[in-house]
PDB file of N, CA and C in Angstrom:
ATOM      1  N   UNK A   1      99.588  91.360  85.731  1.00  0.00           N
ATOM      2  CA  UNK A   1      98.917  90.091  85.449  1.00  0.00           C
ATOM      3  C   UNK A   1      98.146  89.664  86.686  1.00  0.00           C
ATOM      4  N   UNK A   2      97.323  88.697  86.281  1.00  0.00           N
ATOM      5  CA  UNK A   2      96.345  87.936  87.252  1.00  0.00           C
ATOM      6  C   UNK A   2      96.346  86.999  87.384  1.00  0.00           C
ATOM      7  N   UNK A   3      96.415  85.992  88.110  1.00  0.00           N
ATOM      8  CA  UNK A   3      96.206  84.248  87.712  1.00  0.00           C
ATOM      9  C   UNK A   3      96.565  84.124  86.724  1.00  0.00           C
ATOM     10  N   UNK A   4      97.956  84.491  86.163  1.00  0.00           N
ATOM     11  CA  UNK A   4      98.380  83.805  84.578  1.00  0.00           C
ATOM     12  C   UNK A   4      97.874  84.731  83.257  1.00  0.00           C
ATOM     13  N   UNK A   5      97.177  85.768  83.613  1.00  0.00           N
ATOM     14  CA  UNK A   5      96.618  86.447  82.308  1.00  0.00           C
ATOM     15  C   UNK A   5      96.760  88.019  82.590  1.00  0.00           C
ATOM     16  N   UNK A   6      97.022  88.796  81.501  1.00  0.00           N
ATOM     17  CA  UNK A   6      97.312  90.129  81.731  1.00  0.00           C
ATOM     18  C   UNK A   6      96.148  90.475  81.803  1.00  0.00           C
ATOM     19  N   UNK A   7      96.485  92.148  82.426  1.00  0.00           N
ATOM     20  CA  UNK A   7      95.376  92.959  82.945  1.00  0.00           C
ATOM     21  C   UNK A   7      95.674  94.229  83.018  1.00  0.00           C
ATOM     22  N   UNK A   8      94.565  95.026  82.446  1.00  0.00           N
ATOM     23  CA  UNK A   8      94.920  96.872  83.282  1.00  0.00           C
ATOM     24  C   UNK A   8      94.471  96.971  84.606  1.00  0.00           C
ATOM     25  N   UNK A   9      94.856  97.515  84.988  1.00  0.00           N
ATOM     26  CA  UNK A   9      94.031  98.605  86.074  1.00  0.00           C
ATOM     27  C   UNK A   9      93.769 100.119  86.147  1.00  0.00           C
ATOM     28  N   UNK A  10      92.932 100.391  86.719  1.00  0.00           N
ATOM     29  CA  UNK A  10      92.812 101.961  87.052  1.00  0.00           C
ATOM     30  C   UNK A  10      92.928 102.439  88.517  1.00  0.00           C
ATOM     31  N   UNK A  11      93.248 103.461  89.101  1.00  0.00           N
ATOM     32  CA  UNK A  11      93.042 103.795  90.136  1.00  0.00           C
ATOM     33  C   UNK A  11      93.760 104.655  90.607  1.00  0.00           C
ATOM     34  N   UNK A  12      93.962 105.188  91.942  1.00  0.00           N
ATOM     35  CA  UNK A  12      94.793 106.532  92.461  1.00  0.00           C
ATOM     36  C   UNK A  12      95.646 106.316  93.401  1.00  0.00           C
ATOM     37  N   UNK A  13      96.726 106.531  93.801  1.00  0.00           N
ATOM     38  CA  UNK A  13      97.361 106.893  95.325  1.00  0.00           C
ATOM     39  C   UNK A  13      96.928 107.343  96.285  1.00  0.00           C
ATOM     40  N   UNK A  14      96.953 105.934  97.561  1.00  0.00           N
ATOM     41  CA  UNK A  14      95.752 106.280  98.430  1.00  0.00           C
ATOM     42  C   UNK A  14      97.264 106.144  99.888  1.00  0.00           C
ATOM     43  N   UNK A  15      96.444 106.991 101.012  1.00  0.00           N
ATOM     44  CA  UNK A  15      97.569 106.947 102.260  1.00  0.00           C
ATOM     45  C   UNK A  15      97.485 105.599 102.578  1.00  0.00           C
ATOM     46  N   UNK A  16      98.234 105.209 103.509  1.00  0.00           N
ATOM     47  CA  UNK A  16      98.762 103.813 104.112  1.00  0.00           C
ATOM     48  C   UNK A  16      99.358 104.269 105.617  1.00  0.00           C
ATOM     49  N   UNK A  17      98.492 104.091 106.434  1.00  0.00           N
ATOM     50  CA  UNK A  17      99.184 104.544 107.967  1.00  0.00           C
ATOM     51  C   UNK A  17     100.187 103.239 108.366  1.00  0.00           C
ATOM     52  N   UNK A  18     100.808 102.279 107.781  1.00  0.00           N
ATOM     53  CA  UNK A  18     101.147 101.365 108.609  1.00  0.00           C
ATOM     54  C   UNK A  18     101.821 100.809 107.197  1.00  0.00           C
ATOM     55  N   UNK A  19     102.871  99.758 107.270  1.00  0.00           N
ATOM     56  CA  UNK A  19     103.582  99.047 106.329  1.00  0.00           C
ATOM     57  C   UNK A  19     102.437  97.945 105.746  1.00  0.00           C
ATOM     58  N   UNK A  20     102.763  97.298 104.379  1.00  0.00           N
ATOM     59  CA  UNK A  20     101.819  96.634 104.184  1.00  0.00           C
ATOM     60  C   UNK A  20     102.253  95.949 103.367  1.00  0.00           C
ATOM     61  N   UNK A  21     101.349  95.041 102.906  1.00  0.00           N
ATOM     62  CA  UNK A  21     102.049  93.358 102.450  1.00  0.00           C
ATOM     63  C   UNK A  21     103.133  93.673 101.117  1.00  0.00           C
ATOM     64  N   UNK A  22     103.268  92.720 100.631  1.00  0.00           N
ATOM     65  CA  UNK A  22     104.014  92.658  99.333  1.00  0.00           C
ATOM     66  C   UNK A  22     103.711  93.504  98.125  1.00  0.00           C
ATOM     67  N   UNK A  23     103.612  93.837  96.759  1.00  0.00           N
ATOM     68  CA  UNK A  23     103.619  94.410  96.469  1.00  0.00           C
ATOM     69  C   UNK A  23     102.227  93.889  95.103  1.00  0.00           C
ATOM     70  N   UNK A  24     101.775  94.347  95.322  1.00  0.00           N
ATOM     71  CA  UNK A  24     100.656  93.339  94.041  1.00  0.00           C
ATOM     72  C   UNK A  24      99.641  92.759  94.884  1.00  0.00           C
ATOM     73  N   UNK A  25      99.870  92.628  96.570  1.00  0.00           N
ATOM     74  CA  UNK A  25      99.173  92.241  96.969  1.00  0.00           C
ATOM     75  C   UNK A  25      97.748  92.373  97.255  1.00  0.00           C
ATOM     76  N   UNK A  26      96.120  92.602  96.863  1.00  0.00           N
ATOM     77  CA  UNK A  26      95.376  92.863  97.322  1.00  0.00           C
ATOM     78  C   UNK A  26      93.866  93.179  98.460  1.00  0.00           C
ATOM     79  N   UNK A  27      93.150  93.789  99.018  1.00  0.00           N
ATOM     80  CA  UNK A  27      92.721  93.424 100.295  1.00  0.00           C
ATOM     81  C   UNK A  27      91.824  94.723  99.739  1.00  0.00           C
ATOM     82  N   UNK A  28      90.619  94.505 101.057  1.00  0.00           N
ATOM     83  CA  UNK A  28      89.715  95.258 101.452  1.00  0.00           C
ATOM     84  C   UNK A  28      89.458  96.284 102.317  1.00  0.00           C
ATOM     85  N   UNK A  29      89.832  97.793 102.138  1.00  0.00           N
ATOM     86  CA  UNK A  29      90.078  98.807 103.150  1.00  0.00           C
ATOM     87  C   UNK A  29      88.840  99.358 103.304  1.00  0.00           C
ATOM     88  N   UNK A  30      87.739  99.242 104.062  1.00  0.00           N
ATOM     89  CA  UNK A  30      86.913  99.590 104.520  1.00  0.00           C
ATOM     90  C   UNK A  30      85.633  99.366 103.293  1.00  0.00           C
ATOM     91  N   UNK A  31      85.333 100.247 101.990  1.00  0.00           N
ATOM     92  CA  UNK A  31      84.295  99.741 100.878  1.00  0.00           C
ATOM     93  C   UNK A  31      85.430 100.267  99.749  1.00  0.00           C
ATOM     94  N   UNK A  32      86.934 100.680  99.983  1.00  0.00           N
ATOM     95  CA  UNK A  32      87.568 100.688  98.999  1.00  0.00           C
ATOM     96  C   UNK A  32      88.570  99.283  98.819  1.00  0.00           C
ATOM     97  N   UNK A  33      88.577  99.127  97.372  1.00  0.00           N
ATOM     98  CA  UNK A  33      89.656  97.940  96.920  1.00  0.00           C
ATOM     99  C   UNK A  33      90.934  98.709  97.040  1.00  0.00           C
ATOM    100  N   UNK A  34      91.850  97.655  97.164  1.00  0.00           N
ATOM    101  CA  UNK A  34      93.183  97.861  97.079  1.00  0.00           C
ATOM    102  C   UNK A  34      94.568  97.558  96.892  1.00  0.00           C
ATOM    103  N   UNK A  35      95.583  97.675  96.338  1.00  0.00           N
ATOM    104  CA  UNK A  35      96.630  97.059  95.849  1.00  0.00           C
ATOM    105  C   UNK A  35      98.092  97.715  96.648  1.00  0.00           C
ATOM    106  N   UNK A  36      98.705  96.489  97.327  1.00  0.00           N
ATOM    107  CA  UNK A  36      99.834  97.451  97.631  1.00  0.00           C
ATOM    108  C   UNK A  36     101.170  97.648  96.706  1.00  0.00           C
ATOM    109  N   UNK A  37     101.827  98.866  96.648  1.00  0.00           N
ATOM    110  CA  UNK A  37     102.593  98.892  95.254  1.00  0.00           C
ATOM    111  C   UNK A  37     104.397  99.225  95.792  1.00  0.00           C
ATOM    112  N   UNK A  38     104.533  99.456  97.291  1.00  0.00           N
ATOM    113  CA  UNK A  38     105.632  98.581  97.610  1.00  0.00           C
ATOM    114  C   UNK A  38     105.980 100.456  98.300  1.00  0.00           C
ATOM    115  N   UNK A  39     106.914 100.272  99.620  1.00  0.00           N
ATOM    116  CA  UNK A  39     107.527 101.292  99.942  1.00  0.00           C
ATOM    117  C   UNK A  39     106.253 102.382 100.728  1.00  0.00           C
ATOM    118  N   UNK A  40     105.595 101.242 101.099  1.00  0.00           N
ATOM    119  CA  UNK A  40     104.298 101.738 102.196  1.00  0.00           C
ATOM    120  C   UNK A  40     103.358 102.877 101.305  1.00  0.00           C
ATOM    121  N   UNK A  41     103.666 102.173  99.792  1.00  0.00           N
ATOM    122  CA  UNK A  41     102.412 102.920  99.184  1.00  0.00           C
ATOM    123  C   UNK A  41     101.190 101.583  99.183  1.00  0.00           C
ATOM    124  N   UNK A  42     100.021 102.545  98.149  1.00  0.00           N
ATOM    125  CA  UNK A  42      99.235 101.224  97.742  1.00  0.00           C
ATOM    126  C   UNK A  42      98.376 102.418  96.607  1.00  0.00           C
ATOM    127  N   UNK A  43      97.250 101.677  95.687  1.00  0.00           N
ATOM    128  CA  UNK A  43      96.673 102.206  94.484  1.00  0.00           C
ATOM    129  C   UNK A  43      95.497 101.453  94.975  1.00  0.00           C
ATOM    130  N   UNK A  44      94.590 102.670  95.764  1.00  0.00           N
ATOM    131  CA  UNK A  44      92.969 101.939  95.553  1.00  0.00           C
ATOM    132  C   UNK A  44      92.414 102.296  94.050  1.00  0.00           C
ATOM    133  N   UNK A  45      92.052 100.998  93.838  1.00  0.00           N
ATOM    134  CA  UNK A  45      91.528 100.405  92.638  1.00  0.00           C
ATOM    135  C   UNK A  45      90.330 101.178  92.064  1.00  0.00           C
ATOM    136  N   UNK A  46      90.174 101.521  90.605  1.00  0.00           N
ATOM    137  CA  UNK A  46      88.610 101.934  90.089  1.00  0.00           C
ATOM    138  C   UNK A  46      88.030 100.875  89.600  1.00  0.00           C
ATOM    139  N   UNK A  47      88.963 100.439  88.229  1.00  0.00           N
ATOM    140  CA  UNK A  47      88.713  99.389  87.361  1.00  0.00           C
ATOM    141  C   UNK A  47      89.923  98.461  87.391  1.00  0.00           C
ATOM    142  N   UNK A  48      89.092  97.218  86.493  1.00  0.00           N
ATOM    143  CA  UNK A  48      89.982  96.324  86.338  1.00  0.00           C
ATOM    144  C   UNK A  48      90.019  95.975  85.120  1.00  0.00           C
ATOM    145  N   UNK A  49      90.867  95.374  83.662  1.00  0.00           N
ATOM    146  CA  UNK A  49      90.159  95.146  82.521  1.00  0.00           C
ATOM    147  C   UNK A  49      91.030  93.770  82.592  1.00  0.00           C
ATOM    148  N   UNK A  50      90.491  92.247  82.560  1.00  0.00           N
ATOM    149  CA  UNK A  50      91.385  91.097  82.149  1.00  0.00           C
ATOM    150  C   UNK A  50      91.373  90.815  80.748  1.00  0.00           C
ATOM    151  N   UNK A  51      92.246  90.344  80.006  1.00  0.00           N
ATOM    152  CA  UNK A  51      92.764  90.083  78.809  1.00  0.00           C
ATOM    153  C   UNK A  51      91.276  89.610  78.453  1.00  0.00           C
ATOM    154  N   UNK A  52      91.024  90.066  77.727  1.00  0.00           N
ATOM    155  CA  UNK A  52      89.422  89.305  76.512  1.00  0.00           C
ATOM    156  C   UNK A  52      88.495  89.641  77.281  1.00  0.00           C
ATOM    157  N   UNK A  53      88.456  90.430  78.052  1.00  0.00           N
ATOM    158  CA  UNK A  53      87.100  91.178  78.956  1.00  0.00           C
ATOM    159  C   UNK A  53      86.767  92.336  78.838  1.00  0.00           C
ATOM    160  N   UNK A  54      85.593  93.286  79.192  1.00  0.00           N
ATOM    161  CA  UNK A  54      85.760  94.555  79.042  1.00  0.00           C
ATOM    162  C   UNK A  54      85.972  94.519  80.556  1.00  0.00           C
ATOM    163  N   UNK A  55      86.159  95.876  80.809  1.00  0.00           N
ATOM    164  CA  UNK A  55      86.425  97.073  81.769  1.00  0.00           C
ATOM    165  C   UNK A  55      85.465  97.055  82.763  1.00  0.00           C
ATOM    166  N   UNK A  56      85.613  96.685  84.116  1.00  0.00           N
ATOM    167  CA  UNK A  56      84.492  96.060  85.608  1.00  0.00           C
ATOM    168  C   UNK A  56      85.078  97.274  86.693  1.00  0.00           C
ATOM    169  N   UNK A  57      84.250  97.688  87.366  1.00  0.00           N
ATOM    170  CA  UNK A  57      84.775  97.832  88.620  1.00  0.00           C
ATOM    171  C   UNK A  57      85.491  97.154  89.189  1.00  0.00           C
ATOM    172  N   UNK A  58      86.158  98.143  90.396  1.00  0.00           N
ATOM    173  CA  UNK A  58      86.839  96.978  91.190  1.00  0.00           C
ATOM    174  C   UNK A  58      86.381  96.376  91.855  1.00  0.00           C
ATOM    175  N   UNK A  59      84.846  96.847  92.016  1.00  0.00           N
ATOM    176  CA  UNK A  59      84.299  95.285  93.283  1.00  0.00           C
ATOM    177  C   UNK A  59      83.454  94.945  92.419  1.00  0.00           C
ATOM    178  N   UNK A  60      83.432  94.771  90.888  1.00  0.00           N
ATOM    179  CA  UNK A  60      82.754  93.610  90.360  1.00  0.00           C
ATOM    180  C   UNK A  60      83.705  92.731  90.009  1.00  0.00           C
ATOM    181  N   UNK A  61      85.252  93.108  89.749  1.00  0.00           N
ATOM    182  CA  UNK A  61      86.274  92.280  89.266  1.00  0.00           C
ATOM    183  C   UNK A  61      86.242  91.726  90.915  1.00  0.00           C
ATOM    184  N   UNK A  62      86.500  92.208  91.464  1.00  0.00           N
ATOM    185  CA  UNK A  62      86.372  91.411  93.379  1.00  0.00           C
ATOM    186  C   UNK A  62      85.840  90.396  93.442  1.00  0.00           C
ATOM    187  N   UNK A  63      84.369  90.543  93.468  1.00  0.00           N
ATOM    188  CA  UNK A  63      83.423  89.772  93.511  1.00  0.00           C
ATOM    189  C   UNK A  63      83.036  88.823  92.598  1.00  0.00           C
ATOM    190  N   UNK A  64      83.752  89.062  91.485  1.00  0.00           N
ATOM    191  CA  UNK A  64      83.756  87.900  90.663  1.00  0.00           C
ATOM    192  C   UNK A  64      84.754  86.292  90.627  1.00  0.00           C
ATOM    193  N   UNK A  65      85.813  87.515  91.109  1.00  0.00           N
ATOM    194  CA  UNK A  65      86.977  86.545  91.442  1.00  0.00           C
ATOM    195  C   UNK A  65      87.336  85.406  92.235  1.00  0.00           C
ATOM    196  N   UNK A  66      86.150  86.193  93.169  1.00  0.00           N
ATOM    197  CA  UNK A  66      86.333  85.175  94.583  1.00  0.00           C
ATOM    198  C   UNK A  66      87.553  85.365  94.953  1.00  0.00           C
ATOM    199  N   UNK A  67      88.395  86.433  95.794  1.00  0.00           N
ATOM    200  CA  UNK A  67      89.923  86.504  96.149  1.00  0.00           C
ATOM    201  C   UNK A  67      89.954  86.011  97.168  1.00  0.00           C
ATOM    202  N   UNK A  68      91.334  85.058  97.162  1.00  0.00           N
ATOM    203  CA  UNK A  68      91.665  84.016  98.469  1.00  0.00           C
ATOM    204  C   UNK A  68      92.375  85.590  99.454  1.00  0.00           C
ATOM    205  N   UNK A  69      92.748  84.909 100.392  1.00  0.00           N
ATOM    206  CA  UNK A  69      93.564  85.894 101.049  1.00  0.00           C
ATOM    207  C   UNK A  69      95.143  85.578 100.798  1.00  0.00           C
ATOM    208  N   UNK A  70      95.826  86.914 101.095  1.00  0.00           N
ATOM    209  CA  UNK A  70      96.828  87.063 100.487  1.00  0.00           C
ATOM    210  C   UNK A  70      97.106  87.065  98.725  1.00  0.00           C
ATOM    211  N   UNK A  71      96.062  86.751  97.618  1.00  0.00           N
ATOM    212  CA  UNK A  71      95.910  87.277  96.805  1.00  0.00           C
ATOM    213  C   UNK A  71      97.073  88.498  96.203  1.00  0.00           C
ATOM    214  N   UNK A  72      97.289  87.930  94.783  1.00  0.00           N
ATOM    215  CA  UNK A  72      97.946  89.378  94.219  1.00  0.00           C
ATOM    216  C   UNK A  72      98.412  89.654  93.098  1.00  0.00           C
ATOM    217  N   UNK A  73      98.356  90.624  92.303  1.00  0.00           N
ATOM    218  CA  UNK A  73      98.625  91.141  90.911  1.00  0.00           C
ATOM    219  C   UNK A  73      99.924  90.790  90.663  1.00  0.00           C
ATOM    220  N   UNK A  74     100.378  90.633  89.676  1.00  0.00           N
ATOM    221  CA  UNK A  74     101.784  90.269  89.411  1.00  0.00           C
ATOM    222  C   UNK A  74     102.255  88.816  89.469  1.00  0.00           C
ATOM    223  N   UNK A  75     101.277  88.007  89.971  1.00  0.00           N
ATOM    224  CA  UNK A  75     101.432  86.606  90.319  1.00  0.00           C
ATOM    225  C   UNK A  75     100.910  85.226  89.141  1.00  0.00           C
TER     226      UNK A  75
END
């Protein structure tokens, strides 16, 4: 979920040199999106689909969103 509304995602298992926030949490790793998914993993992002939307990239779902910091899936 997102702000109160379900959601898919797409994306792959990406490295993580260092521990990282909570788990759902999301951020900006260089021009890839990203989600951390707990146990010093994380899933850079392809797509995003929110309930009654079609299917966006992840930096059009980004950029649409306007993400505060500290931001995160599951919340």
């Amino acid at each position: 979920s997102f702000r109160g509304r379900s959601c898919r995602v797409w994306g792959r298992p990406v490295e993580v040199e260092q521990p990282i926030a909570e788990p759902g949490t999301v951020w900006w790793r260089g021009a890839e999106f990203q989600a951390a998914c707990g146990e010093n993993t994380a899933l850079g992002l392809d797509f995003v689909q929110l309930e009654g939307h079609k299917r966006v990239t992840a930096r059009e779902f980004a950029n649409g969103a306007r993400l505060a910091p500290g931001e995160r899936f599951g919340s």
